[in-house]
Each structure stands twice: as structure tokens, then as C-alpha cells.
N, C-alpha and C. Protein backbone atom coordinates (compact mmCIF):
# COMPACT_ATOMS: atom_id res chain seq x y z
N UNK A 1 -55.74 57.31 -48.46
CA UNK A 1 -55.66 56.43 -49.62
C UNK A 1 -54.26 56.44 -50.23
N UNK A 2 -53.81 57.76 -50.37
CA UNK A 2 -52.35 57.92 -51.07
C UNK A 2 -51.31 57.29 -50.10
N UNK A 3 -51.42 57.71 -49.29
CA UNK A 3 -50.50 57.48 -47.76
C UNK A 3 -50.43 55.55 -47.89
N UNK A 4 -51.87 55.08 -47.86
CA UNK A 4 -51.60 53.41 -47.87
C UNK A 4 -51.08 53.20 -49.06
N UNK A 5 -51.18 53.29 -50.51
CA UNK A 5 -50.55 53.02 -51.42
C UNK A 5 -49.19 53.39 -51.41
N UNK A 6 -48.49 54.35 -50.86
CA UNK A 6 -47.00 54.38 -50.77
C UNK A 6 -46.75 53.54 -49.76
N UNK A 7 -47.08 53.85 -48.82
CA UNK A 7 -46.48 52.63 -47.19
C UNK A 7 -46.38 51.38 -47.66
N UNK A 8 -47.68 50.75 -48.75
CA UNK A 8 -47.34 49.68 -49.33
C UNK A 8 -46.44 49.18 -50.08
N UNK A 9 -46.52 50.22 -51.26
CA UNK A 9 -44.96 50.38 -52.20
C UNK A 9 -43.71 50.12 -51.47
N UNK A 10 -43.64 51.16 -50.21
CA UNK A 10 -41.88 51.21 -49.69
C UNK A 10 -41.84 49.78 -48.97
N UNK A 11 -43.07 49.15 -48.69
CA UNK A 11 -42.84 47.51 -47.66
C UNK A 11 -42.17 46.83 -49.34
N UNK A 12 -42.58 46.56 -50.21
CA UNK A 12 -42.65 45.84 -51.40
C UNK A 12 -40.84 46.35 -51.88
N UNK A 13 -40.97 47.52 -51.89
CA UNK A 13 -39.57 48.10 -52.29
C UNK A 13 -38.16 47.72 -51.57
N UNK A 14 -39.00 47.26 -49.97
CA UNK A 14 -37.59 47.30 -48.98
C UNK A 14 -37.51 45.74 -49.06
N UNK A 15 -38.59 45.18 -49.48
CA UNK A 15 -38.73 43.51 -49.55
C UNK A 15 -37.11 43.35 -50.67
N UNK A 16 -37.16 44.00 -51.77
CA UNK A 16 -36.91 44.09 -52.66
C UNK A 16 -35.20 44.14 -52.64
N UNK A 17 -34.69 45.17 -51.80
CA UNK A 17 -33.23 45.49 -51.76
C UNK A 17 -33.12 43.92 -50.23
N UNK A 18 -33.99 43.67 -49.60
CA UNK A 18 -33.46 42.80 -48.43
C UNK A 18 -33.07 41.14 -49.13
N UNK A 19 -33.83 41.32 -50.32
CA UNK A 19 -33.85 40.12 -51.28
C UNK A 19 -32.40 40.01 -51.62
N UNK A 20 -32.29 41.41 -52.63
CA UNK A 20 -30.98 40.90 -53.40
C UNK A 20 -29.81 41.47 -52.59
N UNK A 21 -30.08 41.75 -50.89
CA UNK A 21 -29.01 41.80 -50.19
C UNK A 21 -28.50 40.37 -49.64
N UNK A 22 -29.14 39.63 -48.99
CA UNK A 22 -29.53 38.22 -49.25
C UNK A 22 -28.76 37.65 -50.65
N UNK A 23 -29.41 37.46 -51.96
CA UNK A 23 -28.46 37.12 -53.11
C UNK A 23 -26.93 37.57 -53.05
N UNK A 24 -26.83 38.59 -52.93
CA UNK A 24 -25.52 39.06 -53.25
C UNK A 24 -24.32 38.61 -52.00
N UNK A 25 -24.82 38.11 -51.08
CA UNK A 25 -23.98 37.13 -49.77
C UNK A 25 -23.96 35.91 -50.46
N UNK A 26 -24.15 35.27 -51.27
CA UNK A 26 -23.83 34.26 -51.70
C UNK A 26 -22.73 34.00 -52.54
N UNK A 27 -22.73 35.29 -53.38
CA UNK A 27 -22.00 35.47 -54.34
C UNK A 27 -20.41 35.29 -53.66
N UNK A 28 -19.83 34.81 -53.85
CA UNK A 28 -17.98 34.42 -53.83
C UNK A 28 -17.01 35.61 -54.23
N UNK A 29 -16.45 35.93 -53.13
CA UNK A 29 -15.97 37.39 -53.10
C UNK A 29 -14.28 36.54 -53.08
N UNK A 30 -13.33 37.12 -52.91
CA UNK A 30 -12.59 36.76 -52.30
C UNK A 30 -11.60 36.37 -50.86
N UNK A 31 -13.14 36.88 -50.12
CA UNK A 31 -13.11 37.20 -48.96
C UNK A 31 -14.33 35.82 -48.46
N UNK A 32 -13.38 34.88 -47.04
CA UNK A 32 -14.32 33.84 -46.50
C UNK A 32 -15.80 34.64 -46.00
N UNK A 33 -16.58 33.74 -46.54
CA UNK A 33 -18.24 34.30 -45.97
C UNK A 33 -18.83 32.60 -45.94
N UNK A 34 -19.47 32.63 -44.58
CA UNK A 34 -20.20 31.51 -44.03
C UNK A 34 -21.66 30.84 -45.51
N UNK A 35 -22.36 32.72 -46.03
CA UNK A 35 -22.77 32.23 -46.69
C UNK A 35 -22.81 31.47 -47.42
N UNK A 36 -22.12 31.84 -48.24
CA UNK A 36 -21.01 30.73 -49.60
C UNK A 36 -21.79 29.63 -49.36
N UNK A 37 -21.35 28.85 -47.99
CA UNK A 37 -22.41 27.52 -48.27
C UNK A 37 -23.51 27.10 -47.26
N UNK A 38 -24.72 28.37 -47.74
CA UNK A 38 -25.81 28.10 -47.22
C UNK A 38 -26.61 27.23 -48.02
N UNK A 39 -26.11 26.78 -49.24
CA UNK A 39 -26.83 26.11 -50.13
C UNK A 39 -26.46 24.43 -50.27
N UNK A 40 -25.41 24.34 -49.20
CA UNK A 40 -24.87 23.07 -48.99
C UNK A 40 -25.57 22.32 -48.69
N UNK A 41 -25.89 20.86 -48.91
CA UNK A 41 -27.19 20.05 -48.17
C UNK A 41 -25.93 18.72 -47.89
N UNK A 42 -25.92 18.61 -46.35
CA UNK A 42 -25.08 17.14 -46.21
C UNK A 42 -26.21 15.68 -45.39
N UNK A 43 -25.67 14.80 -46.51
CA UNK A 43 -26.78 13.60 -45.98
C UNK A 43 -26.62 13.03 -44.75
N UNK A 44 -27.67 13.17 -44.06
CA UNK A 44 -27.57 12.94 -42.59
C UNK A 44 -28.32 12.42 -41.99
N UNK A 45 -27.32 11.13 -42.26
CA UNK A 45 -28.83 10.12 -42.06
C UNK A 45 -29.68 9.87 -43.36
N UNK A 46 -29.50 9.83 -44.41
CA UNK A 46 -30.35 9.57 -44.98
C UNK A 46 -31.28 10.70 -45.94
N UNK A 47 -30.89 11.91 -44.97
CA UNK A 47 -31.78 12.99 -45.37
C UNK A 47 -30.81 14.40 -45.68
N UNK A 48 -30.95 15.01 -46.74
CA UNK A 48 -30.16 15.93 -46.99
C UNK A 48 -30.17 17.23 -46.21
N UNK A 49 -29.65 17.25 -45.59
CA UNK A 49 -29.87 18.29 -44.25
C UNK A 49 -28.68 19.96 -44.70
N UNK A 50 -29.24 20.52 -43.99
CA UNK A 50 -28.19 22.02 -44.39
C UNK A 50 -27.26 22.25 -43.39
N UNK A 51 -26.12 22.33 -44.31
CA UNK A 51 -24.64 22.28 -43.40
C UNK A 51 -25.07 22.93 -42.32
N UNK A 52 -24.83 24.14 -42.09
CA UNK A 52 -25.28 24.97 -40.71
C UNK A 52 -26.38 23.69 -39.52
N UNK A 53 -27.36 23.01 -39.77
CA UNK A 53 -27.88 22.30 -39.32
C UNK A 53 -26.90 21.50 -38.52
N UNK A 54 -26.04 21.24 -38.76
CA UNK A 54 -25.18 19.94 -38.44
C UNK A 54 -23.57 20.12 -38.02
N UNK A 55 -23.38 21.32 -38.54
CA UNK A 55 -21.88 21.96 -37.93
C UNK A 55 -22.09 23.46 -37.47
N UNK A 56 -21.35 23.87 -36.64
CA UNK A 56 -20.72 25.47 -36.61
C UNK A 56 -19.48 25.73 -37.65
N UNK A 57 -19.93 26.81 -38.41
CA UNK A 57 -18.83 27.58 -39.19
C UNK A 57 -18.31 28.74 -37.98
N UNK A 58 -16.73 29.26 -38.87
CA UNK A 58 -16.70 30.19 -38.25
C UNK A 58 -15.15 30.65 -39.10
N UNK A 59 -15.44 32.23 -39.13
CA UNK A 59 -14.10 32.80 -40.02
C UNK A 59 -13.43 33.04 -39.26
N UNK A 60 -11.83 32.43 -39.45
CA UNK A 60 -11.47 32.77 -38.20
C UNK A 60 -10.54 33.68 -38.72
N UNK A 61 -10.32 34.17 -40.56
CA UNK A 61 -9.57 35.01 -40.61
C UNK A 61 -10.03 35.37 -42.43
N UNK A 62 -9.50 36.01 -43.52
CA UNK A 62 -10.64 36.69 -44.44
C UNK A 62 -10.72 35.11 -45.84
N UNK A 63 -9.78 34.19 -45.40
CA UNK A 63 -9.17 33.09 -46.46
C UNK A 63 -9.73 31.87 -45.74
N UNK A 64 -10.29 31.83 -44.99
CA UNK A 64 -10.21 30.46 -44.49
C UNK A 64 -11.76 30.30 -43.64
N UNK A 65 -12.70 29.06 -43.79
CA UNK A 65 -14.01 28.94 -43.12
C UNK A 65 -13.09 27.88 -42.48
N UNK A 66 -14.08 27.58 -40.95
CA UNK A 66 -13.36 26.28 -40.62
C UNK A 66 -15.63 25.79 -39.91
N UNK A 67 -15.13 24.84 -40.64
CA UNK A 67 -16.80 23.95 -40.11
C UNK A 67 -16.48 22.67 -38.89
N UNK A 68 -16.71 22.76 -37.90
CA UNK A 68 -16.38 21.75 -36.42
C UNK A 68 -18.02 21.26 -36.89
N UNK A 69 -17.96 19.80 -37.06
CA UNK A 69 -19.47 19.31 -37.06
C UNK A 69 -19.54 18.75 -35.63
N UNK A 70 -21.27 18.55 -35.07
CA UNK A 70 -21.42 18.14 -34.05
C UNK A 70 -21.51 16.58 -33.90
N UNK A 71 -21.25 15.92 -35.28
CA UNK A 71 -20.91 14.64 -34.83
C UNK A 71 -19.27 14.54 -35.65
N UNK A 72 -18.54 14.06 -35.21
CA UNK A 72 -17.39 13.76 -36.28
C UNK A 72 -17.56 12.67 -37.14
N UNK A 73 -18.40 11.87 -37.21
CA UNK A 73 -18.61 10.81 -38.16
C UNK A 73 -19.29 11.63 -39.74
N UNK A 74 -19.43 12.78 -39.50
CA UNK A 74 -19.98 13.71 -40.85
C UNK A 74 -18.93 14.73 -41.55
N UNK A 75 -17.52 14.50 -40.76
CA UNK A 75 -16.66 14.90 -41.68
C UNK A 75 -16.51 14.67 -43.13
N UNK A 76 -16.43 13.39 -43.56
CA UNK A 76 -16.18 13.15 -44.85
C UNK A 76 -17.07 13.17 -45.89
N UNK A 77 -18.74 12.85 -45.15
CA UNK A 77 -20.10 13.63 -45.45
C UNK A 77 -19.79 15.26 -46.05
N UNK A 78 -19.34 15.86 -44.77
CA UNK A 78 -19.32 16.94 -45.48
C UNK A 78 -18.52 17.63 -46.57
N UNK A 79 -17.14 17.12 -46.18
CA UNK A 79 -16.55 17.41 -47.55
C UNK A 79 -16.65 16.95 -48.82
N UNK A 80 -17.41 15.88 -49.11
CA UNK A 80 -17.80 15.37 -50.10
C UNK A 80 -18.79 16.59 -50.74
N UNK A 81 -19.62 16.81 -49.69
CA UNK A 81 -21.15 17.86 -50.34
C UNK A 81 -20.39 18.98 -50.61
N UNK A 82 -19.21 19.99 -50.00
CA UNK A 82 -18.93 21.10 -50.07
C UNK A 82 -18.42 21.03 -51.76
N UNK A 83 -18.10 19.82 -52.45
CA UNK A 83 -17.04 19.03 -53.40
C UNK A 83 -18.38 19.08 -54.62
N UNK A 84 -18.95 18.40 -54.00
CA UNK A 84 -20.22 18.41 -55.13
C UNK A 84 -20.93 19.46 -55.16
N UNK A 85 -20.69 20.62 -54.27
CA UNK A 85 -21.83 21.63 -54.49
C UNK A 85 -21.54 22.28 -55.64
N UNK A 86 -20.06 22.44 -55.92
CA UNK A 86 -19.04 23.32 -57.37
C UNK A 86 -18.78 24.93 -57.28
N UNK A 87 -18.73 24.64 -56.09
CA UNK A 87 -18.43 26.30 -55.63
C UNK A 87 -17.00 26.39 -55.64
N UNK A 88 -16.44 25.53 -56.15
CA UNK A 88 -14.52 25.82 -56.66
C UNK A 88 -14.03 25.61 -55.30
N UNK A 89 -14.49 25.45 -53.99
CA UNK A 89 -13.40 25.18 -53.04
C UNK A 89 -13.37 23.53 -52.87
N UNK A 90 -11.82 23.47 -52.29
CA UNK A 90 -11.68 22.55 -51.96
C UNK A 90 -11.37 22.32 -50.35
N UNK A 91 -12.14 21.44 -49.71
CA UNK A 91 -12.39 21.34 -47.87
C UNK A 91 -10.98 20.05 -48.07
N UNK A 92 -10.64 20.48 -46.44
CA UNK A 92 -9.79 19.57 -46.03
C UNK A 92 -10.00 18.90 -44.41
N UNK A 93 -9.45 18.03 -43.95
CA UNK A 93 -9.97 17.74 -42.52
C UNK A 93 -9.01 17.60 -41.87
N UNK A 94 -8.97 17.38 -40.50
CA UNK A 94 -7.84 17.01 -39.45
C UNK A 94 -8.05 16.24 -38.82
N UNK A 95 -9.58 15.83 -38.73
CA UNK A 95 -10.31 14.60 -37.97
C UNK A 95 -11.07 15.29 -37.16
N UNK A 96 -11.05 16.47 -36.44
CA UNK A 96 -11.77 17.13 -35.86
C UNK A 96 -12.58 18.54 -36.96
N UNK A 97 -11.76 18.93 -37.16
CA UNK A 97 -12.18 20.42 -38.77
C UNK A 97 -12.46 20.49 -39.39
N UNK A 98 -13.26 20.58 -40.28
CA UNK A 98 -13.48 20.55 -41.79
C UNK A 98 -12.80 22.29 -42.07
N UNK A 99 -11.17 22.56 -42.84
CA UNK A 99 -11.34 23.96 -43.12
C UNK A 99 -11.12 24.03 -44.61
N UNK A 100 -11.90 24.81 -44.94
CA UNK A 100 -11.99 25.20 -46.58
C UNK A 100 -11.68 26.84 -46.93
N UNK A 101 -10.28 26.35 -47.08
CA UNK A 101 -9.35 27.61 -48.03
C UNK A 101 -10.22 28.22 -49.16
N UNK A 102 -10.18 29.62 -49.35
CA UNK A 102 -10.92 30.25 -50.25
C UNK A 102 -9.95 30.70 -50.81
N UNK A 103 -9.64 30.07 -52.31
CA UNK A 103 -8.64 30.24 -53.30
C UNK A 103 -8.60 31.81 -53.80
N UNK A 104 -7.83 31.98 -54.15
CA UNK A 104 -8.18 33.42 -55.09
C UNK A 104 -8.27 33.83 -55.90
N UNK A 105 -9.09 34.70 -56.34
CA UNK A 105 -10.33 34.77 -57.83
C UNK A 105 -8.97 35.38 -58.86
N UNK A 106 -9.23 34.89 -59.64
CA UNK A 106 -8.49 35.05 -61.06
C UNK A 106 -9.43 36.85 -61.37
N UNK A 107 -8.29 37.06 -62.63
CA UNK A 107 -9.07 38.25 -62.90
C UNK A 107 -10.29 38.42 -64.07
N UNK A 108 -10.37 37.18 -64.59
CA UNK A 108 -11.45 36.84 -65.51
C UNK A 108 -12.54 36.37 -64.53
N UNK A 109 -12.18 35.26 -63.75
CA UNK A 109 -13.32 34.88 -62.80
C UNK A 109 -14.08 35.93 -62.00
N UNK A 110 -13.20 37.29 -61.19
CA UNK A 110 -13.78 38.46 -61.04
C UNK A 110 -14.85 39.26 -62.07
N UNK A 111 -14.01 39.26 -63.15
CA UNK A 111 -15.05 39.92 -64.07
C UNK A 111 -16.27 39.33 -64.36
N UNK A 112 -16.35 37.87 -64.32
CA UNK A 112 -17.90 37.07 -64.40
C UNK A 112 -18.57 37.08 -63.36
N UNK A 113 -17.86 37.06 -61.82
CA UNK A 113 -18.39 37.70 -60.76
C UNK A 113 -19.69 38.75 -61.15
N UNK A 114 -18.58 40.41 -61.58
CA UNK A 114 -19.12 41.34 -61.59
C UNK A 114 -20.32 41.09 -62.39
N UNK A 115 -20.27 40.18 -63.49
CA UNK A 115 -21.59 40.28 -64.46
C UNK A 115 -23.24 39.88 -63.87
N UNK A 116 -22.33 38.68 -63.18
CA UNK A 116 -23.57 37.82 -62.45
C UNK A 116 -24.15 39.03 -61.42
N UNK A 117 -23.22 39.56 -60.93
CA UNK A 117 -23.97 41.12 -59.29
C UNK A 117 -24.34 42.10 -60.69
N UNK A 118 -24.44 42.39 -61.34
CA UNK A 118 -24.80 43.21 -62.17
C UNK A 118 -26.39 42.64 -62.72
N UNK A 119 -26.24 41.99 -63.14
CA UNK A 119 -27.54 41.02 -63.92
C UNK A 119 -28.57 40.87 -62.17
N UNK A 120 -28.00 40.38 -61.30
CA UNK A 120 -29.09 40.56 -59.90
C UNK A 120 -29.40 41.69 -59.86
N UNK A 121 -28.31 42.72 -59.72
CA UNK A 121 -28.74 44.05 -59.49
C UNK A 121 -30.22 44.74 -60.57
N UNK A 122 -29.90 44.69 -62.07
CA UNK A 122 -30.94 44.74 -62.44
C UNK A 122 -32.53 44.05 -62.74
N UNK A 123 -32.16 42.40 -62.11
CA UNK A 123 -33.24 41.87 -61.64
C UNK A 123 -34.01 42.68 -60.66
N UNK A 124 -33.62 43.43 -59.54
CA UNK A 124 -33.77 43.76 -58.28
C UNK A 124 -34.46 44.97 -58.69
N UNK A 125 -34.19 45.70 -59.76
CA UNK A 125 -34.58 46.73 -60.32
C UNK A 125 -35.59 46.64 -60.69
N UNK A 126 -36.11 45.60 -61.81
CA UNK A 126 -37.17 45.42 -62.47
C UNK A 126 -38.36 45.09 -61.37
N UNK A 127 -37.54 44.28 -60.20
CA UNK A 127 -38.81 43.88 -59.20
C UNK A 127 -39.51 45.54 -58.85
N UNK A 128 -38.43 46.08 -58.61
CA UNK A 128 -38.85 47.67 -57.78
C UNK A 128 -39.83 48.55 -59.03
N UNK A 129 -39.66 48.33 -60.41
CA UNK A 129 -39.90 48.76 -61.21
C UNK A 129 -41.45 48.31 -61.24
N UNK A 130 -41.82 46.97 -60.85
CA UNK A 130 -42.85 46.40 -61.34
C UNK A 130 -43.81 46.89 -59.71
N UNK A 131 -43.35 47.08 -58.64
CA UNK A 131 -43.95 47.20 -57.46
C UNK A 131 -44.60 48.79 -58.00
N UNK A 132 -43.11 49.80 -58.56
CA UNK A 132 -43.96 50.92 -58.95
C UNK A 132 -45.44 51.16 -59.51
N UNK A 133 -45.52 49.86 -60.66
CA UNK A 133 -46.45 50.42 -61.62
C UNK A 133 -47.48 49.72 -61.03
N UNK A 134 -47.35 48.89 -60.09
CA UNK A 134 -48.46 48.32 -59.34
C UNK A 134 -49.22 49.26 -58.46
N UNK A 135 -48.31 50.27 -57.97
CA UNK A 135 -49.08 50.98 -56.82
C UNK A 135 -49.61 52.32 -57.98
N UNK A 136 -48.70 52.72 -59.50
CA UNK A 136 -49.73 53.57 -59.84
C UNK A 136 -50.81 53.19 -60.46
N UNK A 137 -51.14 52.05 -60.93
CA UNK A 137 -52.02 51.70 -61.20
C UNK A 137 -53.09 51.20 -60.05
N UNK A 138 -52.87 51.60 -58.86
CA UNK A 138 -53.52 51.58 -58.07
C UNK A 138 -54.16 53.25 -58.06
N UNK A 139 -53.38 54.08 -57.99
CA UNK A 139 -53.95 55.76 -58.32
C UNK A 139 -54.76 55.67 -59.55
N UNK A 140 -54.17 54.76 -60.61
CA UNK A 140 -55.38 55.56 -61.19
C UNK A 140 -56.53 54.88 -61.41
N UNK A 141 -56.49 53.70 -60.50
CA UNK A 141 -57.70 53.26 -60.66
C UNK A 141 -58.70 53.86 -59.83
N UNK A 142 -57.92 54.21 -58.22
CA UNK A 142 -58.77 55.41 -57.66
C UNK A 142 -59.34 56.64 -58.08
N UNK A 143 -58.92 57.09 -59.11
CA UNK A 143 -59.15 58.42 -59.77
C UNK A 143 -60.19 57.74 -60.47
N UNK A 144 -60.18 56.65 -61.11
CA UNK A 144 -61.01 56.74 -62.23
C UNK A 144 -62.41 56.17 -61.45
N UNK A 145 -62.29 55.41 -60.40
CA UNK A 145 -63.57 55.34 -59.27
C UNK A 145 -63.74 56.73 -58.78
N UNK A 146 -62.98 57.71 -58.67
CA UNK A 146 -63.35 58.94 -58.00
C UNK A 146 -63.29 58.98 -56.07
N UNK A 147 -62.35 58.00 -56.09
CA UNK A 147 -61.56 58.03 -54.63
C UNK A 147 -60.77 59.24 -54.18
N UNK A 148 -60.37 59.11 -55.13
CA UNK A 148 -59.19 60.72 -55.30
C UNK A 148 -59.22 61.40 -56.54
N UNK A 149 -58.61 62.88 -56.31
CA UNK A 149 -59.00 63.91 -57.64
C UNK A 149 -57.79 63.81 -58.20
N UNK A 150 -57.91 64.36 -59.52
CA UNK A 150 -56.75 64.63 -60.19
C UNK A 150 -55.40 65.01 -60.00
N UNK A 151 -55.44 66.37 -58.78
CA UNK A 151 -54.02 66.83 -58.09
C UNK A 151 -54.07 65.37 -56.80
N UNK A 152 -54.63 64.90 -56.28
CA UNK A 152 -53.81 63.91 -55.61
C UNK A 152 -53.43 62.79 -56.25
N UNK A 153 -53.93 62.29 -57.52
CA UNK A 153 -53.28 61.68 -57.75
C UNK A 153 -51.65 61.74 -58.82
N UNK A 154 -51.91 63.26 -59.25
CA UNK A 154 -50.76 63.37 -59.29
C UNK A 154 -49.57 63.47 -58.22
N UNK A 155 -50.21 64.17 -56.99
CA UNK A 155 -48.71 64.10 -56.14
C UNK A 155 -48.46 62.63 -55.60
N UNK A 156 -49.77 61.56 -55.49
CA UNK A 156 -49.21 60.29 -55.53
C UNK A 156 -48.34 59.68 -56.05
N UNK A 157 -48.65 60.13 -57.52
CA UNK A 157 -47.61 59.45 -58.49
C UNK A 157 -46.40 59.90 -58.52
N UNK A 158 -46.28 60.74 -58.01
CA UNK A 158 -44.54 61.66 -57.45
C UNK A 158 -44.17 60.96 -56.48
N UNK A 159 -44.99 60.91 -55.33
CA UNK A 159 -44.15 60.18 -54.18
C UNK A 159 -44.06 59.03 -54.72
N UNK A 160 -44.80 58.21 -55.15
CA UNK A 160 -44.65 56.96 -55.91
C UNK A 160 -43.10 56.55 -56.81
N UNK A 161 -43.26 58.03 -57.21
CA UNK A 161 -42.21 58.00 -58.14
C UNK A 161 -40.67 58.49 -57.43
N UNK A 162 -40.61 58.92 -56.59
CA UNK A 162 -39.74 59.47 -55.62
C UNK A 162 -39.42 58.31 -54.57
N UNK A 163 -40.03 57.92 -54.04
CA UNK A 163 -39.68 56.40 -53.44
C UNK A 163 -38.85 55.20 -54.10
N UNK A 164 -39.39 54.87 -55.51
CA UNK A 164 -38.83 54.33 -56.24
C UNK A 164 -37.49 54.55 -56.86
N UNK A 165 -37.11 55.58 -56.94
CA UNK A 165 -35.65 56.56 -57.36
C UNK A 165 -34.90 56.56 -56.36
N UNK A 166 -36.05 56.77 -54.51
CA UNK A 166 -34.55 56.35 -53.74
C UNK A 166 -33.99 54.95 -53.67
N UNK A 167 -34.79 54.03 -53.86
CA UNK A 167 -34.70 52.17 -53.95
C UNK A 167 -33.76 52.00 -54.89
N UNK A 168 -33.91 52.64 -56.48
CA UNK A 168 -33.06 52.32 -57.28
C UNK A 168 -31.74 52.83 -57.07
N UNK A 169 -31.24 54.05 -56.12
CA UNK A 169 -30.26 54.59 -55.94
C UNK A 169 -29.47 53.65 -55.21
N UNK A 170 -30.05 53.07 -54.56
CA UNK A 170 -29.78 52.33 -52.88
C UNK A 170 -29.41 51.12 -53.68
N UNK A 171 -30.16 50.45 -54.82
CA UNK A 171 -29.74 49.18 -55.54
C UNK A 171 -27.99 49.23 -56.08
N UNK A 172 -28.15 50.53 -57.00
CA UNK A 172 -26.77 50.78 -57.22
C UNK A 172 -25.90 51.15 -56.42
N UNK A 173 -25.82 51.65 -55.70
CA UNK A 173 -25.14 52.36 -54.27
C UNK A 173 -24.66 50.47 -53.58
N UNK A 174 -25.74 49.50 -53.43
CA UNK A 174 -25.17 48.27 -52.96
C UNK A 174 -24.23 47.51 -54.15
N UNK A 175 -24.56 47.70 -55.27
CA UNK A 175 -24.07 46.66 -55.99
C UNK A 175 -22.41 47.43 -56.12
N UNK A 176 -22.41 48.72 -56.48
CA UNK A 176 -20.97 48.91 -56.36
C UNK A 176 -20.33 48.56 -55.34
N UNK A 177 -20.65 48.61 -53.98
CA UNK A 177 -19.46 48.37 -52.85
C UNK A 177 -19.24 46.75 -53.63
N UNK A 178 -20.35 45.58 -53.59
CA UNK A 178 -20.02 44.04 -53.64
C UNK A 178 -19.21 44.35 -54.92
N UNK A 179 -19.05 44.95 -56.16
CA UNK A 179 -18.15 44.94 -57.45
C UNK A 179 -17.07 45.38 -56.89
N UNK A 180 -17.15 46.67 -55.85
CA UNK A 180 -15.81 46.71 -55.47
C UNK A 180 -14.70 45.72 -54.56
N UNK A 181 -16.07 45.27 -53.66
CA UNK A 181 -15.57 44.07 -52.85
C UNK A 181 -15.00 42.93 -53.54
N UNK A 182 -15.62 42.39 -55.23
CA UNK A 182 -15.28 41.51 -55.61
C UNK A 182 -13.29 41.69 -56.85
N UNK A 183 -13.62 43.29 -56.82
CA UNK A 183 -12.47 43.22 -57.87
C UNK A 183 -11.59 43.45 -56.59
N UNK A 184 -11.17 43.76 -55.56
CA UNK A 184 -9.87 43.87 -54.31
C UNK A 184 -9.12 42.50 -54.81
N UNK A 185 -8.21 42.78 -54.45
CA UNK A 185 -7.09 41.63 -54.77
C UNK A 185 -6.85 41.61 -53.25
């Protein structure tokens, strides 16, 4: 009984850091990342389709994405969407390329960076926080059916509680490298 209520917790917990590992690739470092514009939608045809759908990205160095679409008639498609998405870059073309220079973050713009990975980070927390009290309130509802006795459900609520402390460690442990990643000049 104890054993499934933690195994459950740590699936919910690891859901949890894979989430806001995921979020935090989006976030605009000063360093080119493909992510950046996974949120791009270029009309294609009619239908707002996702960049990746329709071009290959590729970094070919830490300042610069370069997007080759598979039709060239969606060049100017695409730089238009990369333009309207407001992610501060500006795309350029050659007729074959779409490459979009990744400017470099001011030191105020860094610091709002850091706020926004800070504010996820403790979103990410509260999720892990709320998975906790889900699984002890799963102990003690067993206790109070008489599934389990008193000492197991206390050492439940330890591992419970010990699982959760390594998640939150691991939350902060990620968000500093991306703060550190984001303040590098």
C-alpha cells in the first residue's frame, strides 16, 4: 500500500521537474536554442502550421538559428510569423535561409529573465507540493479505513516527505544553472 502511494508520488513528482524542464527551454537565454520557436505557427496553406513542421532548424553556432524551409515559397511566411510571434528577434533571408541572429540580452532584460525562471520554478514547486499532500492524504485515509497502522503510516509520510525534498532540491539545483545560463554575458 505504502510502496504504491510513493511510486505514485515520484511518477507525479518526475512529471513535474520534466514539465518545467520543458518550460524553462523556451525561455531566451542568450544562447541560440531551436526551442525559442516552438511556439511559432506559420500559415501554410491556409492553416497555421508549426515552424518545425515545415522547415529544419539548426545551430550552427551559440548566436545564430538558421531555418532552410522545405518549400522556399514560405520564406517570407516565415519571417513574418517569427516577427509577429515578439520574441525580440529579428529573421533575415538569402532566398534559400531564413537566419535569425539572437541579439544580446541587456542587463535589465536578464534580470526579468531571472524573475520569470524563478516564478516557474516556484510554480513547479507548488505542483510537487500539491502531489505531496495528495499522496498523504492518501495515508491517512488508509489509516483511518485501517489499511495500515499508525507506525506505517508514519514512515509513509517520511518517505513521502523525503521524496518530495529530493524533487524540490532538484527544482532549485535546475533553476540555478538556467539563472546562471541566463546572466553569462
Amino acid at each position: 500500500m505504502i510502496n504504491d502511494v510513493v511510486k505514485e508520488l515520484e511518477g507525479s513528482l518526475h512529471k513535474g521537474i520534466e514539465s518545467l524542464k520543458k518550460e524553462l527551454t523556451k525561455v531566451r537565454t542568450g544562447r541560440a536554442n531551436t526551442a525559442i520557436l516552438d511556439g511559432v505557427k506559420v500559415d501554410y496553406y491556409g492553416t497555421p502550421t508549426p515552424l518545425n513542421q515545415v522547415a529544419s532548424m539548426t545551430v550552427p553556432d551559440a548566436r545564430l538559428i538558421t531555418i532552410k524551409p522545405w518549400e522556399k515559397s514560405l520564406i517570407p511566411e516565415i519571417e513574418k510569423s517569427i516577427r509577429a510571434a515578439q520574441l525580440g528577434l529579428n529573421p533575415n533571408s538569402d532566398g534559400e535561409v531564413v537566419r535569425v541572429p539572437m541579439p544580446p540580452l541587456t542587463e535589465e532584460r536578464r534580470k526579468d529573465l531571472v524573475k520569470v525562471v524563478r516564478k516557474m520554478g516556484e510554480e513547479a514547486k507548488v505542483a510537487l507540493r500539491g502531489a505531496r499532500r495528495d499522496s498523504n492524504e492518501m495515508l491517512k485515509e488508509a489509516l483511518k479505513d485501517k489499511a495500515i497502522s499508525e507506525d506505517d503510516e508514519k514512515a509513509g509520510l517520511k518517505r513521502v516527505q523525503d521524496a518530495t525534498d529530493k524533487h524540490v532540491a532538484l527544482v532549485d539545483e535546475i533553476l540555478a544553472k538556467k539563472e546562471a545560463e541566463i546572466m553569462e554575458i
